[in-house]
Structure formats: structure tokens, C-alpha cells
C-alpha atoms as a PDB file:
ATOM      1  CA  UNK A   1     -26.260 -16.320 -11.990  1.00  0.00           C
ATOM      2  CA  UNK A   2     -28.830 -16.287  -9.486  1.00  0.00           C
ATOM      3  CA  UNK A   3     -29.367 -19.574  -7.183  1.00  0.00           C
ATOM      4  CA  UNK A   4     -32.731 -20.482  -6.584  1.00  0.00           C
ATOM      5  CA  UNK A   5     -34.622 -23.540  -4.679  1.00  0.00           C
ATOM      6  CA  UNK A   6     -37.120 -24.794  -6.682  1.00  0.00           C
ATOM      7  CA  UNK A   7     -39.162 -27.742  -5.673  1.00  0.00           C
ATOM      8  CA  UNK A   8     -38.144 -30.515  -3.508  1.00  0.00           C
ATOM      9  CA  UNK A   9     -34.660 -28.755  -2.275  1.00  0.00           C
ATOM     10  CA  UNK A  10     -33.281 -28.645  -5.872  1.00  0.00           C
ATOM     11  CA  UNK A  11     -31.344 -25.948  -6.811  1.00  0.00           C
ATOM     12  CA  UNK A  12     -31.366 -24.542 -10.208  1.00  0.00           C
ATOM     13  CA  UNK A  13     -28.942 -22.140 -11.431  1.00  0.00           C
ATOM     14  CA  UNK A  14     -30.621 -19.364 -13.967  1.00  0.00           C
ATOM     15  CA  UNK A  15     -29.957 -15.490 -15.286  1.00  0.00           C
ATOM     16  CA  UNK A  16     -32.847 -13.566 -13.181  1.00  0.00           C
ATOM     17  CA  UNK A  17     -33.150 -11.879 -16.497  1.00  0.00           C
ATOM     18  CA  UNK A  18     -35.206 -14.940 -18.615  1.00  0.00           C
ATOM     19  CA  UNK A  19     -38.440 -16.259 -18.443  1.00  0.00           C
ATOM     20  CA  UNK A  20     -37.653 -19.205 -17.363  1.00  0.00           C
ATOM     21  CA  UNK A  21     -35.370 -17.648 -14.641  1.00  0.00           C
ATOM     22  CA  UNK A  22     -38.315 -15.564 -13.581  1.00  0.00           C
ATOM     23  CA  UNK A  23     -40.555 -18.297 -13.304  1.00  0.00           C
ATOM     24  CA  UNK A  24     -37.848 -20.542 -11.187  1.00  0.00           C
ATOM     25  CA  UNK A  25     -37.797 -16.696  -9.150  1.00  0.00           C
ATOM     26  CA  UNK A  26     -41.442 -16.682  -8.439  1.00  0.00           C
ATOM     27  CA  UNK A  27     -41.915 -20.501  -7.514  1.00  0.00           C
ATOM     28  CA  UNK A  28     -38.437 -20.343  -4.787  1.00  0.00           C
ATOM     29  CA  UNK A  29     -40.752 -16.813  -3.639  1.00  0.00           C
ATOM     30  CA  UNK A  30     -44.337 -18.230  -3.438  1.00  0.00           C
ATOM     31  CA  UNK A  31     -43.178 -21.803  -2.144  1.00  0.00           C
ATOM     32  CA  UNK A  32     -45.848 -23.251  -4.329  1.00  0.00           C
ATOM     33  CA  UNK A  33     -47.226 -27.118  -3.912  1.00  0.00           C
ATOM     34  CA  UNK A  34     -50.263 -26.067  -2.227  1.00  0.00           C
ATOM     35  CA  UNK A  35     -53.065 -28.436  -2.927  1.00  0.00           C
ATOM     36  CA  UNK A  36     -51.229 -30.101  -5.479  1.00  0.00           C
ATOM     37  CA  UNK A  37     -52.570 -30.193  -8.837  1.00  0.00           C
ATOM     38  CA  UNK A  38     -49.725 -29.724 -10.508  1.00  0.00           C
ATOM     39  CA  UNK A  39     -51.804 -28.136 -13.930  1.00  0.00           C
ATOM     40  CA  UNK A  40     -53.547 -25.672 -11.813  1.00  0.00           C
ATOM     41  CA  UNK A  41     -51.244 -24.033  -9.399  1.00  0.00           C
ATOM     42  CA  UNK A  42     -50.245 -20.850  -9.739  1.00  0.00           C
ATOM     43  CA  UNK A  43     -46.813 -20.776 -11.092  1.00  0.00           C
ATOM     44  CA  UNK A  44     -47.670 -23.839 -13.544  1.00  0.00           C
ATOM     45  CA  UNK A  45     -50.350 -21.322 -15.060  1.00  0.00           C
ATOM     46  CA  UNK A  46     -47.591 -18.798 -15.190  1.00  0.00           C
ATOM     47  CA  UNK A  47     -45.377 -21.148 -17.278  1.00  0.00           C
ATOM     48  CA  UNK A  48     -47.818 -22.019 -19.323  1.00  0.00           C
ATOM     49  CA  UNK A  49     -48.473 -18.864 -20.231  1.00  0.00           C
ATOM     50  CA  UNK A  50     -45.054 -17.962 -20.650  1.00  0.00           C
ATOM     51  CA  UNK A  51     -44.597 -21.417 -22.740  1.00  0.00           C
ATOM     52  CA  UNK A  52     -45.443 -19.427 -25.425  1.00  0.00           C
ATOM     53  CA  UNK A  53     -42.299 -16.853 -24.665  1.00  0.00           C
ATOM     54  CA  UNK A  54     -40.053 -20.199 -24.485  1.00  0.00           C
ATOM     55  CA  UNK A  55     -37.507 -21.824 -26.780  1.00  0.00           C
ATOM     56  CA  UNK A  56     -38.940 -25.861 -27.422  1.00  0.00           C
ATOM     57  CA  UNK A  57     -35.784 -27.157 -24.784  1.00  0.00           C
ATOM     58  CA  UNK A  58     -37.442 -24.709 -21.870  1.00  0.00           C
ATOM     59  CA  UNK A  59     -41.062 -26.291 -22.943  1.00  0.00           C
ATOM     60  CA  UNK A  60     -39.977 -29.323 -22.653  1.00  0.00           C
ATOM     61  CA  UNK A  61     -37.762 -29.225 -19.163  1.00  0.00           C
ATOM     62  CA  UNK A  62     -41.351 -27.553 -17.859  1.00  0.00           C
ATOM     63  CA  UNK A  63     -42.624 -30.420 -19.208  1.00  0.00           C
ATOM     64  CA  UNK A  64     -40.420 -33.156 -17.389  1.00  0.00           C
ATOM     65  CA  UNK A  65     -40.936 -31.459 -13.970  1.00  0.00           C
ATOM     66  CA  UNK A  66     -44.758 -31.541 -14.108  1.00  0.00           C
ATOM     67  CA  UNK A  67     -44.841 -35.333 -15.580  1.00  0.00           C
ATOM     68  CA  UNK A  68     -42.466 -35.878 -12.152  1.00  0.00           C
ATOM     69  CA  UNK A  69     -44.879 -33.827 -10.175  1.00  0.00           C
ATOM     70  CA  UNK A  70     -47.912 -35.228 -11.579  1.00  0.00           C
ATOM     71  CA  UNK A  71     -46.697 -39.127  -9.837  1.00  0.00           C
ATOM     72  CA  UNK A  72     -44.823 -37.866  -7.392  1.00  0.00           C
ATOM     73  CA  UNK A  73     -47.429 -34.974  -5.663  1.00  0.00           C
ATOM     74  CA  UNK A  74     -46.658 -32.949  -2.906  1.00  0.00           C
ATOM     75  CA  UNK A  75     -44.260 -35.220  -1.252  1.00  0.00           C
ATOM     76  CA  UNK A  76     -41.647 -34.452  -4.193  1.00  0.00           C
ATOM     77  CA  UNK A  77     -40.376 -38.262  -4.290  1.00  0.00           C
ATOM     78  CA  UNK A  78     -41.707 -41.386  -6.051  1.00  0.00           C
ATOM     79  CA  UNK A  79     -42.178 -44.813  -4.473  1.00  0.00           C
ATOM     80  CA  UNK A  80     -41.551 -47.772  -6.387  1.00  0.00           C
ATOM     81  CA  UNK A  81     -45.058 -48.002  -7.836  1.00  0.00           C
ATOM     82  CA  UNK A  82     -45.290 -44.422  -8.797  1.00  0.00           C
ATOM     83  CA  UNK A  83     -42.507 -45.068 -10.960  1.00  0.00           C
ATOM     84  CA  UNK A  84     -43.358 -47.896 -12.821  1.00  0.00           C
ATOM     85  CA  UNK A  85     -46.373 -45.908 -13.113  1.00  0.00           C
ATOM     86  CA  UNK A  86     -44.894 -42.845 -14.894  1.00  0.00           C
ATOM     87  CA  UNK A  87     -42.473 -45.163 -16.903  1.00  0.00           C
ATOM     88  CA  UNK A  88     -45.729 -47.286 -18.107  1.00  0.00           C
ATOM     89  CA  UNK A  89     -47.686 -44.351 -18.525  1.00  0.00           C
ATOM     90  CA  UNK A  90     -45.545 -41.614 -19.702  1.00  0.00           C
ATOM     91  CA  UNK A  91     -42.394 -43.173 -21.359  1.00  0.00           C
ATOM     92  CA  UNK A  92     -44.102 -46.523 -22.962  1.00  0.00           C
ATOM     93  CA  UNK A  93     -42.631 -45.513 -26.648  1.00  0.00           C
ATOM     94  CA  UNK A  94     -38.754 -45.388 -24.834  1.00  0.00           C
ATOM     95  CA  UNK A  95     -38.836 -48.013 -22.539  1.00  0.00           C
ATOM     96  CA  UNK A  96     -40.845 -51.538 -22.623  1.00  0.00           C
ATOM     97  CA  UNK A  97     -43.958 -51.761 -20.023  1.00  0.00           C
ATOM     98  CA  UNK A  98     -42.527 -52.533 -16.710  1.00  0.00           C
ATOM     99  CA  UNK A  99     -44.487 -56.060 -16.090  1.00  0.00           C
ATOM    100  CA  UNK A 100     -42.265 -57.925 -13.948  1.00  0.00           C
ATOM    101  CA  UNK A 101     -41.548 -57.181 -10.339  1.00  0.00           C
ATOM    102  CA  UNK A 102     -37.392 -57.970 -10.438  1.00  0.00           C
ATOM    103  CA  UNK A 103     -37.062 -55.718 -13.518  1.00  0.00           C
ATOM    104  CA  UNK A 104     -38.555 -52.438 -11.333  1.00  0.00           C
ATOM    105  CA  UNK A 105     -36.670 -53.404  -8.599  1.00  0.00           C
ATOM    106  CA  UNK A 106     -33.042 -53.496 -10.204  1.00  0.00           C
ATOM    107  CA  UNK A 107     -33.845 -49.779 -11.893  1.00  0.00           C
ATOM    108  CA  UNK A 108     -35.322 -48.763  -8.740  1.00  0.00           C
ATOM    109  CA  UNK A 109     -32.055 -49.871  -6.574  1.00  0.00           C
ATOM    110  CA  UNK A 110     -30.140 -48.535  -9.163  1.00  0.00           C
ATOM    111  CA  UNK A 111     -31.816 -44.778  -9.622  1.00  0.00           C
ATOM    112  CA  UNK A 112     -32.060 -45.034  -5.766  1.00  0.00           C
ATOM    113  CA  UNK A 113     -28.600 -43.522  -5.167  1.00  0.00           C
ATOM    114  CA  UNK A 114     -28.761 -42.278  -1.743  1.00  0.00           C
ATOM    115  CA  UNK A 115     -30.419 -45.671  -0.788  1.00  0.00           C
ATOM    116  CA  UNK A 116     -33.540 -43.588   0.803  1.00  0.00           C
ATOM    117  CA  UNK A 117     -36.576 -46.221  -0.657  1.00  0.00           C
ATOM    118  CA  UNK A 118     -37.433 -43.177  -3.203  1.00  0.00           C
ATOM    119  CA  UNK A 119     -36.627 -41.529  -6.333  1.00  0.00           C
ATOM    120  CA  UNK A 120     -36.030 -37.575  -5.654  1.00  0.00           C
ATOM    121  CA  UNK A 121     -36.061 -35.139  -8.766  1.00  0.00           C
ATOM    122  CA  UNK A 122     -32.208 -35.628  -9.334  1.00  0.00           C
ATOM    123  CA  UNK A 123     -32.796 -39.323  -9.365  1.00  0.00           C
ATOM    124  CA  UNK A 124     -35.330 -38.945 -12.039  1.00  0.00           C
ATOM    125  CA  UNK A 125     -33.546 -36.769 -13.970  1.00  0.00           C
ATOM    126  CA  UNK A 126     -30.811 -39.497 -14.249  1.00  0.00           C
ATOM    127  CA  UNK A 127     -33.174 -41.749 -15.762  1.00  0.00           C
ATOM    128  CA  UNK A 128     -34.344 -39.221 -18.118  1.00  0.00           C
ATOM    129  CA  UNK A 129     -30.538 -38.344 -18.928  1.00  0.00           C
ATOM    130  CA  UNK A 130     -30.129 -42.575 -19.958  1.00  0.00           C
ATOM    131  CA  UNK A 131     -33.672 -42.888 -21.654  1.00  0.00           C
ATOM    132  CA  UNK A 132     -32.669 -39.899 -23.867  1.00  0.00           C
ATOM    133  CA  UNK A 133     -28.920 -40.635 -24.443  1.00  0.00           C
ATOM    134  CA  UNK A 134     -30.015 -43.642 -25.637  1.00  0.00           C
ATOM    135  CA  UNK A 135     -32.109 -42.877 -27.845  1.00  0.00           C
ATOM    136  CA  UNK A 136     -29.997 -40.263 -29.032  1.00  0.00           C
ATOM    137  CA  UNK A 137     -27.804 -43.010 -30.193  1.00  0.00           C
ATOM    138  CA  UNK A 138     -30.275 -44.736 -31.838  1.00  0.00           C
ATOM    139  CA  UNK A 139     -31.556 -42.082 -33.692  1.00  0.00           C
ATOM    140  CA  UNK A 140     -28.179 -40.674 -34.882  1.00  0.00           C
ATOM    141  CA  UNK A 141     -26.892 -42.223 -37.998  1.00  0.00           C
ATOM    142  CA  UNK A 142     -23.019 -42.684 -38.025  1.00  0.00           C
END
């Protein structure tokens, strides 16, 4: 298994030999985040293009990085308001509009794990983890 840093410091553990491991490959080797539109750099082209290659699960983990991307830019990490943001915007059908102020802060604080003011990609990616295993529960009959 190759090792690769992706964006923000993350690393990501992939066989060299798959698409998507190619595509983690040439974003650690170009650096990419340029000018940071994250549907027209370079490697996001690539993996669209290669979406096509991809099982549904790879489509949609592209899919999760660019939505964090898209609120979070070039700085890799969301404030506060960027994330009620992508939760109102992005994730309205899994989790009610974030309206009130002491609602945001309690999942901020507690997403915030390394007490830093801002959500990094693993943070996210817990939140995604809970959104989903929820709903995984609620859409599995027993």
C-alpha cells in the first residue's frame, strides 16, 4: 500500500495500481489547490474524467472531498459559519437547517476535537460517518 498526502496533511492509504490510487498519486505529486476552484483544477478534471472508470463508493468519496473543499477553499478547514453553511446547503434532507446559534455551537465544540476553532477534513469526515450511520439505521428494517 502506498502512503500518500492528499490535501490538508491527510494521509490516505491506496494500491498505486487503481484509479483512484492514481489520482490520490498525482494530487500528493502536483500539490494542487492553486487558485481554488475546486471544479476546475487540474486533478478534479482528472477525477472526473476517471468518475466514469469508478465504482459508485469512489464517486461518491470524490464527491465528499469537493463538497468539503468547495466551503472550506484553500485554507483546508471550515470556520463555524462555513459549516452551518455546508450542513444548510448540502446536507438539508439529513440534518434539520441549522437556525439557532447554541445548536452550531455544541456540534461545532463537539466535531472540534483538537480544540483548534476549525473543522479539518478528519473532523468532517466524523460528521459524515454520524449523519450516515444514522441514517443507515433508519433506513434498515429489522
Amino acid at each position: 500500500m502506498a502512503v500518500k498526502e492528499a490535501w490538508c496533511g491527510g494521509s490516505i492509504q491506496l494500491s498505486g495500481q487503481s484509479k483512484l490510487g492514481e489520482a490520490v498519486d498525482t494530487i500528493y505529486e502536483q500539490v494542487i489547490i492553486p487558485t481554488y476552484d475546486p471544479y476546475k483544477t487540474e486533478v478534479f478534471l482528472q477525477m472526473e474524467a476517471l468518475n466514469e472508470d469508478m465504482s459508485e463508493l469512489e464517486g461518491s468519496m470524490i464527491n465528499i472531498i469537493k463538497v468539503f473543499h468547495k466551503y472550506s477553499g484553500k485554507k483546508c478547514k471550515l470556520k463555524k459559519t462555513e459549516l452551518k453553511e455546508l450542513i444548510n446547503n448540502e446536507m438539508s434532507h439529513f440534518i434539520m437547517n441549522i437556525h439557532e446559534n447554541d445548536i452550531l455551537d455544541q456540534l461545532f465544540t463537539d466535531l472540534d476535537q483538537n480544540g483548534d476553532l476549525e473543522i479539518d477534513f478528519k473532523e468532517f469526515i466524523a460528521l459524515i460517518a454520524m449523519v450516515t450511520s444514522a441514517c443507515h439505521d433508519l433506513f434498515n428494517p429489522k
